[in-house]
C-alpha atoms as a PDB file:
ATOM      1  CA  UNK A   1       9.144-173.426 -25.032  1.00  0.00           C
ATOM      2  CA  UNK A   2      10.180-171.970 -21.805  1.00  0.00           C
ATOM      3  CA  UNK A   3      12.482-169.101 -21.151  1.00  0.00           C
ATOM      4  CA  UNK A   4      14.853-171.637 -19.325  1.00  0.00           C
ATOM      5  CA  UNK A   5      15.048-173.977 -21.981  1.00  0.00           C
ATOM      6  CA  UNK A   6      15.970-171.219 -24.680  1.00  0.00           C
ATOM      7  CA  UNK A   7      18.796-170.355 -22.875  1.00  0.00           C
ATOM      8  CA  UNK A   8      19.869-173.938 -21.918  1.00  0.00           C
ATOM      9  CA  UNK A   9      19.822-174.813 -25.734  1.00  0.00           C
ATOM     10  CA  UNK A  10      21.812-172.095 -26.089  1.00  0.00           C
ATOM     11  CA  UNK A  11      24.058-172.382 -23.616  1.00  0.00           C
ATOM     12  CA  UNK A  12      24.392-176.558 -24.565  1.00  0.00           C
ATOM     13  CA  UNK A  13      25.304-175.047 -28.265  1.00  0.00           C
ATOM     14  CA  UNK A  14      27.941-172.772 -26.634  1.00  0.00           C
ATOM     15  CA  UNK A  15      29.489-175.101 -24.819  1.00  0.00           C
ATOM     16  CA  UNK A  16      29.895-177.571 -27.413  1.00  0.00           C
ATOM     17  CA  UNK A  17      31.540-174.952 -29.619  1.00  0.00           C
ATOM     18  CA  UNK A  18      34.180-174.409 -27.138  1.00  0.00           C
ATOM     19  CA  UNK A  19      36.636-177.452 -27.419  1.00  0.00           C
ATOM     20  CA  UNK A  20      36.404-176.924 -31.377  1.00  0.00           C
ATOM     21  CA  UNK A  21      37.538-173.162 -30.367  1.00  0.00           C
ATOM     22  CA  UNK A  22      40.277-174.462 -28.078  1.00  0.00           C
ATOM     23  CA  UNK A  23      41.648-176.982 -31.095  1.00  0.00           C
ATOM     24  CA  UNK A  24      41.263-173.613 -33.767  1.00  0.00           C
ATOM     25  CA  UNK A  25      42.432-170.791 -31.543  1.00  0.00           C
ATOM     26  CA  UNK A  26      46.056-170.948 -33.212  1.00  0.00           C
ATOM     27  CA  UNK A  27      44.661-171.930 -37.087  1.00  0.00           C
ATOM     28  CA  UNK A  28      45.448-169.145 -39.980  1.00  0.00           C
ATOM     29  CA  UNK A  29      42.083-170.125 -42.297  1.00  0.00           C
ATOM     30  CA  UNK A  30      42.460-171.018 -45.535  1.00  0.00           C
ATOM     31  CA  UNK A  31      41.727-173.622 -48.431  1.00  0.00           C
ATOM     32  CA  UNK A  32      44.110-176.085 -46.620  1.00  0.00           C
ATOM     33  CA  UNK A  33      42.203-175.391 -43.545  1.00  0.00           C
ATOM     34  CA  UNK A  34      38.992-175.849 -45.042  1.00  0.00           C
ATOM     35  CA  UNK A  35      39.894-179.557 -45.895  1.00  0.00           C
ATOM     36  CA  UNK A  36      41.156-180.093 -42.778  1.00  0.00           C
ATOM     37  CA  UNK A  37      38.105-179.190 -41.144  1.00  0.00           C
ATOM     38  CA  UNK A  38      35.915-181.127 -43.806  1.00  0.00           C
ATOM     39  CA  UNK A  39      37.813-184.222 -43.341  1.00  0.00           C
ATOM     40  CA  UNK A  40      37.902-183.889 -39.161  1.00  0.00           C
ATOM     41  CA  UNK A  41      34.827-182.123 -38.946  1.00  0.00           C
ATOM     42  CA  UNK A  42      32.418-183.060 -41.660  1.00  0.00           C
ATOM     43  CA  UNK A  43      28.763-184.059 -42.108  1.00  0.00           C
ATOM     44  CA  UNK A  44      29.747-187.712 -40.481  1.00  0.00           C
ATOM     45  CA  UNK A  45      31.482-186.019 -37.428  1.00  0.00           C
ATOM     46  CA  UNK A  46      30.094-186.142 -33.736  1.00  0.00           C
ATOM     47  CA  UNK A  47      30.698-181.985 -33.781  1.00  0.00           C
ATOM     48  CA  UNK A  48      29.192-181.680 -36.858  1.00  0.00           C
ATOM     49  CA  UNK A  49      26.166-183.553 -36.081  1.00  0.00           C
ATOM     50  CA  UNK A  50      25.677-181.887 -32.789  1.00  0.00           C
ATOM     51  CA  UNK A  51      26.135-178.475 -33.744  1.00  0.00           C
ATOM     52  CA  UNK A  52      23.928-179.282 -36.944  1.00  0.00           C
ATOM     53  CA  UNK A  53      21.122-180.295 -34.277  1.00  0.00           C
ATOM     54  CA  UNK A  54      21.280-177.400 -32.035  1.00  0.00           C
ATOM     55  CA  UNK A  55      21.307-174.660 -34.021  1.00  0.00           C
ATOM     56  CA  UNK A  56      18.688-175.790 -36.751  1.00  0.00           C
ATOM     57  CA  UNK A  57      16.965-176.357 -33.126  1.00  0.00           C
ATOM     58  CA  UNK A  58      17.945-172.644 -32.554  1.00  0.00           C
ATOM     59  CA  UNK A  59      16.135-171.334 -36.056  1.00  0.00           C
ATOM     60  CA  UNK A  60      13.227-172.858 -35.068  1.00  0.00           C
ATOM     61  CA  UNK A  61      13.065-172.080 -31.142  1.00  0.00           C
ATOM     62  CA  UNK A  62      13.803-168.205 -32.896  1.00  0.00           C
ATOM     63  CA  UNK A  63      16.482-167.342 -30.761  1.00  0.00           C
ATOM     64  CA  UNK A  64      19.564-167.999 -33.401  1.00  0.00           C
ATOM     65  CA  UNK A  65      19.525-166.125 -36.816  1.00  0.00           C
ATOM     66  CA  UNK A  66      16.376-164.382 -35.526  1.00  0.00           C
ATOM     67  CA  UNK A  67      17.493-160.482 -36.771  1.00  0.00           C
ATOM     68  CA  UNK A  68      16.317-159.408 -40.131  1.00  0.00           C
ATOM     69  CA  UNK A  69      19.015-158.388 -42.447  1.00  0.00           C
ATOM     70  CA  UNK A  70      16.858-158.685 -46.006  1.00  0.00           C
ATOM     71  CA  UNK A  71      13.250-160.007 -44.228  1.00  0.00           C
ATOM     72  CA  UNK A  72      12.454-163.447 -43.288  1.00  0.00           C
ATOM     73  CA  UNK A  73      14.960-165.447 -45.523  1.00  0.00           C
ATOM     74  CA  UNK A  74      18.149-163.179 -44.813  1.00  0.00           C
ATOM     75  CA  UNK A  75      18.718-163.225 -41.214  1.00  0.00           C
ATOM     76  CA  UNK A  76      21.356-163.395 -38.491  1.00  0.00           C
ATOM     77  CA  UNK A  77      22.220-163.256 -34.609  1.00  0.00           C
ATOM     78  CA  UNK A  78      25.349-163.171 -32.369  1.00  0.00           C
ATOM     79  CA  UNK A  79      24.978-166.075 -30.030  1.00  0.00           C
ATOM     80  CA  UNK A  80      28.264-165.565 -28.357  1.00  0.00           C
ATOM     81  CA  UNK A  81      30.432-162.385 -28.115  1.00  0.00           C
ATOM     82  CA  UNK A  82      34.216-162.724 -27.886  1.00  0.00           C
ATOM     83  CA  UNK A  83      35.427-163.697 -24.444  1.00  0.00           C
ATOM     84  CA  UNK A  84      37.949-165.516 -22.178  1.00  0.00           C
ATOM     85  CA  UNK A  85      35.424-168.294 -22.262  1.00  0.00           C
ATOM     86  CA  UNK A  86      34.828-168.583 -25.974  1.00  0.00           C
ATOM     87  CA  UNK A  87      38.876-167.756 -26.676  1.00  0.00           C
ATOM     88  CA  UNK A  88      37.685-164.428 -28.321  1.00  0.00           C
ATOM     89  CA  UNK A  89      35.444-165.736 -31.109  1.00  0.00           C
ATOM     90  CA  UNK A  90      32.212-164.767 -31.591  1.00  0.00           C
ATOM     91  CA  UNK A  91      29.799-167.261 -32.426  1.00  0.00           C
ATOM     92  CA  UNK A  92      27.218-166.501 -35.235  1.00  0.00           C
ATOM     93  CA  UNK A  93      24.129-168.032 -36.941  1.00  0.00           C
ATOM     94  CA  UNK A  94      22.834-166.419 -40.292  1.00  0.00           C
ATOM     95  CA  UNK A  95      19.698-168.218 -42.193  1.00  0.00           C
ATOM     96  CA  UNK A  96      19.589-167.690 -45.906  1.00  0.00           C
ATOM     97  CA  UNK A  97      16.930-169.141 -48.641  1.00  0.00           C
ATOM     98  CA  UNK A  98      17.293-168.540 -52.088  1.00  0.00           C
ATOM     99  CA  UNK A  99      13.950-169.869 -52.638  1.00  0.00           C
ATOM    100  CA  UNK A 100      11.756-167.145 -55.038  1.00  0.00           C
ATOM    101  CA  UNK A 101      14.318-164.175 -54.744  1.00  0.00           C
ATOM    102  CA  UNK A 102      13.785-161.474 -56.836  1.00  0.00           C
ATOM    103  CA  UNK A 103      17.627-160.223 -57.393  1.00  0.00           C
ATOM    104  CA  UNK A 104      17.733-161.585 -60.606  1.00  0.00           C
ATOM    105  CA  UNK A 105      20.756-164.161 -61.170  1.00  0.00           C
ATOM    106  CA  UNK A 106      20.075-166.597 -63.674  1.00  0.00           C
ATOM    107  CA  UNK A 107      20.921-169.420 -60.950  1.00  0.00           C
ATOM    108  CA  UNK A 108      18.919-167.958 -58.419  1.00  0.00           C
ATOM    109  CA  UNK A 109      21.283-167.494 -55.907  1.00  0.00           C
ATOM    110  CA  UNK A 110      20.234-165.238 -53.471  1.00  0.00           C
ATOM    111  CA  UNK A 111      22.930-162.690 -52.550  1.00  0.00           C
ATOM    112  CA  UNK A 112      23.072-160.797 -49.120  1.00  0.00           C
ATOM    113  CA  UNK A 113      25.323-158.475 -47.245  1.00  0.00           C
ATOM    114  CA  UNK A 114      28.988-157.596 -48.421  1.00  0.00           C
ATOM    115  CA  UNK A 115      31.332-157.786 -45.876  1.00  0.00           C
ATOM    116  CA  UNK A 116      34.956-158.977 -45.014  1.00  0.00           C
ATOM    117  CA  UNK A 117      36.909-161.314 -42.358  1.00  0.00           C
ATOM    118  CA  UNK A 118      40.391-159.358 -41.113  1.00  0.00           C
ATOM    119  CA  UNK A 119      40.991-162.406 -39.109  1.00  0.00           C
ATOM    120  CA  UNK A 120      39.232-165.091 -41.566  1.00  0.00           C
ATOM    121  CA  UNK A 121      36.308-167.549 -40.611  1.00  0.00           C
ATOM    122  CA  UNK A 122      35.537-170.647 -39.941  1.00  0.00           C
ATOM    123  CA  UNK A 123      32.098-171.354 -41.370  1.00  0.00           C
ATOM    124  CA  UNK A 124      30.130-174.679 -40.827  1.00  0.00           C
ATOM    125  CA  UNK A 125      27.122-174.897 -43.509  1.00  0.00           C
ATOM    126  CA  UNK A 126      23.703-176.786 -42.416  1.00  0.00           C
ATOM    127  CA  UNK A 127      21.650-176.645 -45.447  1.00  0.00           C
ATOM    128  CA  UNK A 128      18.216-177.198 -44.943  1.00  0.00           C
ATOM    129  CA  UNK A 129      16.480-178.073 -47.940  1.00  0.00           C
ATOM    130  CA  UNK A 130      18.177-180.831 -50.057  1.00  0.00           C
ATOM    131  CA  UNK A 131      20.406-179.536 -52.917  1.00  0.00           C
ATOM    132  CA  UNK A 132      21.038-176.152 -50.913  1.00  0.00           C
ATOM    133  CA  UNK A 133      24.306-174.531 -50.788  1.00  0.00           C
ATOM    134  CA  UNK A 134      26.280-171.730 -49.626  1.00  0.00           C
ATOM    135  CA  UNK A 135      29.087-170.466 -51.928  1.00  0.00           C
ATOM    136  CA  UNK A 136      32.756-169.889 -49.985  1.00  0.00           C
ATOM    137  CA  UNK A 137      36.425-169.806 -51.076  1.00  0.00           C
ATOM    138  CA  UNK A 138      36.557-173.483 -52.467  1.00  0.00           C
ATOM    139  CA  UNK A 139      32.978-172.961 -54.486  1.00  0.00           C
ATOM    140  CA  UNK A 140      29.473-174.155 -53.424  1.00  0.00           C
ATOM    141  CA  UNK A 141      29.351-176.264 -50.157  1.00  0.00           C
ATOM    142  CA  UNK A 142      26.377-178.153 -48.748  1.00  0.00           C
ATOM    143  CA  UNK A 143      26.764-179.715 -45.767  1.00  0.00           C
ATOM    144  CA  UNK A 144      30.549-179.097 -44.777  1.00  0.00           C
ATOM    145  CA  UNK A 145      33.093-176.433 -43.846  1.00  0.00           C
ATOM    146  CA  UNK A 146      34.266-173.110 -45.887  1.00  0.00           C
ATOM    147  CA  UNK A 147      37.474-171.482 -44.116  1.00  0.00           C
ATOM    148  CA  UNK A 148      37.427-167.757 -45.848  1.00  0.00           C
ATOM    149  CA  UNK A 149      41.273-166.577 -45.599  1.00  0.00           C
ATOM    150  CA  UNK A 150      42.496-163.314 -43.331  1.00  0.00           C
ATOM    151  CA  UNK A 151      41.994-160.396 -45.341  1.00  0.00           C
ATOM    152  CA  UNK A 152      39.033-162.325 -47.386  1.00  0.00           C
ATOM    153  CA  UNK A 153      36.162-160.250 -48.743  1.00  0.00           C
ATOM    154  CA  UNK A 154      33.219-161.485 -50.300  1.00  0.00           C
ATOM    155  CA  UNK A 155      28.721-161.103 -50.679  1.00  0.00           C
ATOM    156  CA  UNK A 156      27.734-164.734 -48.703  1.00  0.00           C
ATOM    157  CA  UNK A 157      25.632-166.624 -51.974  1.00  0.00           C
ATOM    158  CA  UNK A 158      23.105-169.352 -51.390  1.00  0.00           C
ATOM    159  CA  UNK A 159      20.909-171.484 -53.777  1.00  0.00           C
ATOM    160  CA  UNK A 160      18.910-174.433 -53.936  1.00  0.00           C
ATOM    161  CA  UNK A 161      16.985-173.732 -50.870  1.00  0.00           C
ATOM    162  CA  UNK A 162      17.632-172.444 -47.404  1.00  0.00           C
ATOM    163  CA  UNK A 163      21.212-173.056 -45.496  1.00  0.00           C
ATOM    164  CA  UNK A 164      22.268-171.887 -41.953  1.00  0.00           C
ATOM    165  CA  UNK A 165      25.916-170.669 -41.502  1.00  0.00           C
ATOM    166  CA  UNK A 166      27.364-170.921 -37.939  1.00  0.00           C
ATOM    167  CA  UNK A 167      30.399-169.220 -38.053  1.00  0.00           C
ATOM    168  CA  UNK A 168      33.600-168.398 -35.567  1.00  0.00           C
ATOM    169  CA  UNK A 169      35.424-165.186 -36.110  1.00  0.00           C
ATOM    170  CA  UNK A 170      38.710-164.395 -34.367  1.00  0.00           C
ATOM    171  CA  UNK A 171      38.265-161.836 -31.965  1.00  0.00           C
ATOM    172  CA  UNK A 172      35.003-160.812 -33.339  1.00  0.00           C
ATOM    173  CA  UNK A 173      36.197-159.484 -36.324  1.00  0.00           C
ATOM    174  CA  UNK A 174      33.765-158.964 -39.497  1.00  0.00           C
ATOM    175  CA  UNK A 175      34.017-155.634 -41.522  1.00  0.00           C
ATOM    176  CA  UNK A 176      30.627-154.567 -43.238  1.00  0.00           C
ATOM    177  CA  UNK A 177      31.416-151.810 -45.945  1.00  0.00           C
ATOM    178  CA  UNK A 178      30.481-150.967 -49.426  1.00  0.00           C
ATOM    179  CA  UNK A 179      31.363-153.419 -52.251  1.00  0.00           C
ATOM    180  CA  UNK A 180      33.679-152.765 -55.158  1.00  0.00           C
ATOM    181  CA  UNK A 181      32.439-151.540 -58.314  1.00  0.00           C
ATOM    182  CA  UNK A 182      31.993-154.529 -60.489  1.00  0.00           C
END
């Protein structure tokens, strides 16, 4: 894999993500949003499918979700940073797999970084393994949408394998700090 091609896979992935921008950049997220997206968007979509493609191509060429957060099966990238070109979203990838984690939930979920959306999200989910899922506002998704609201807080959860999250944040915005006492 040349230099070249890395960057025109992820430039291809970019641009693909931009007309989905320009149809979002007005959206408020939320559970009415999520459905929207999983009924326009979903597994059976054109954007779905393509997006699917390039960024599991992404994982593997190591140049999307290629930053350790928690070692090899917690990790995440920026592939885009807010602009005039990507209407001020960043772009995202984050590979989680629950597979053998030792945090010690009876489902085996695998739990990683606290954080919350100011703006909200929109959050496609490529699982990878079959059964996997990544937990948003509506429950557990596989292959699908989750739309976490403006002022939404939450620890991303996967199990039942390993799951990429490409995800669009207004303007950028994420906000890591400590969790809540539970």
């Amino acid at each position: 894999m040349t230099t070249e091609s890395l960057i025109n896979d992820r430039e291809a992935l970019i641009e693909r993500c931009i007309p989905f921008l320009e149809e979002v950049k007005d959206i408020t997220t939320s559970s009415d949003i999520e459905r929207w997206l999983n009924e326009k968007y979903g597994p059976d979509s054109e954007l779905y499918q393509t997006l699917s493609r390039l960024i599991r191509k992404g994982v593997e060429d190591g140049w999307a979700a290629n930053i350790e957060i928690e070692g090899a099966t917690y990790r995440r990238s920026r592939i885009a940073e807010p602009s005039a070109r990507t209407l001020h979203f960043s772009i995202t990838a984050v590979y989680m797999d629950s597979t053998g984690n030792q945090q010690g939930h009876a489902d085996q979920r695998f739990r990683g970084q606290y954080h919350g959306h100011p703006y909200g999200e929109f959050n496609m989910v490529i699982p990878l393994n079959a059964g996997a899922v990544l937990n948003g506002p509506s429950g557990w998704r596989g292959e699908g949408w989750t739309a976490p609201a403006p002022g939404s807080h939450h620890y991303p959860e996967a199990k039942g394998g390993a799951v990429i999250a490409l995800f669009f944040l207004p303007s950028g915005r994420i906000s890591y700090h400590e969790a809540p006492q539970e």
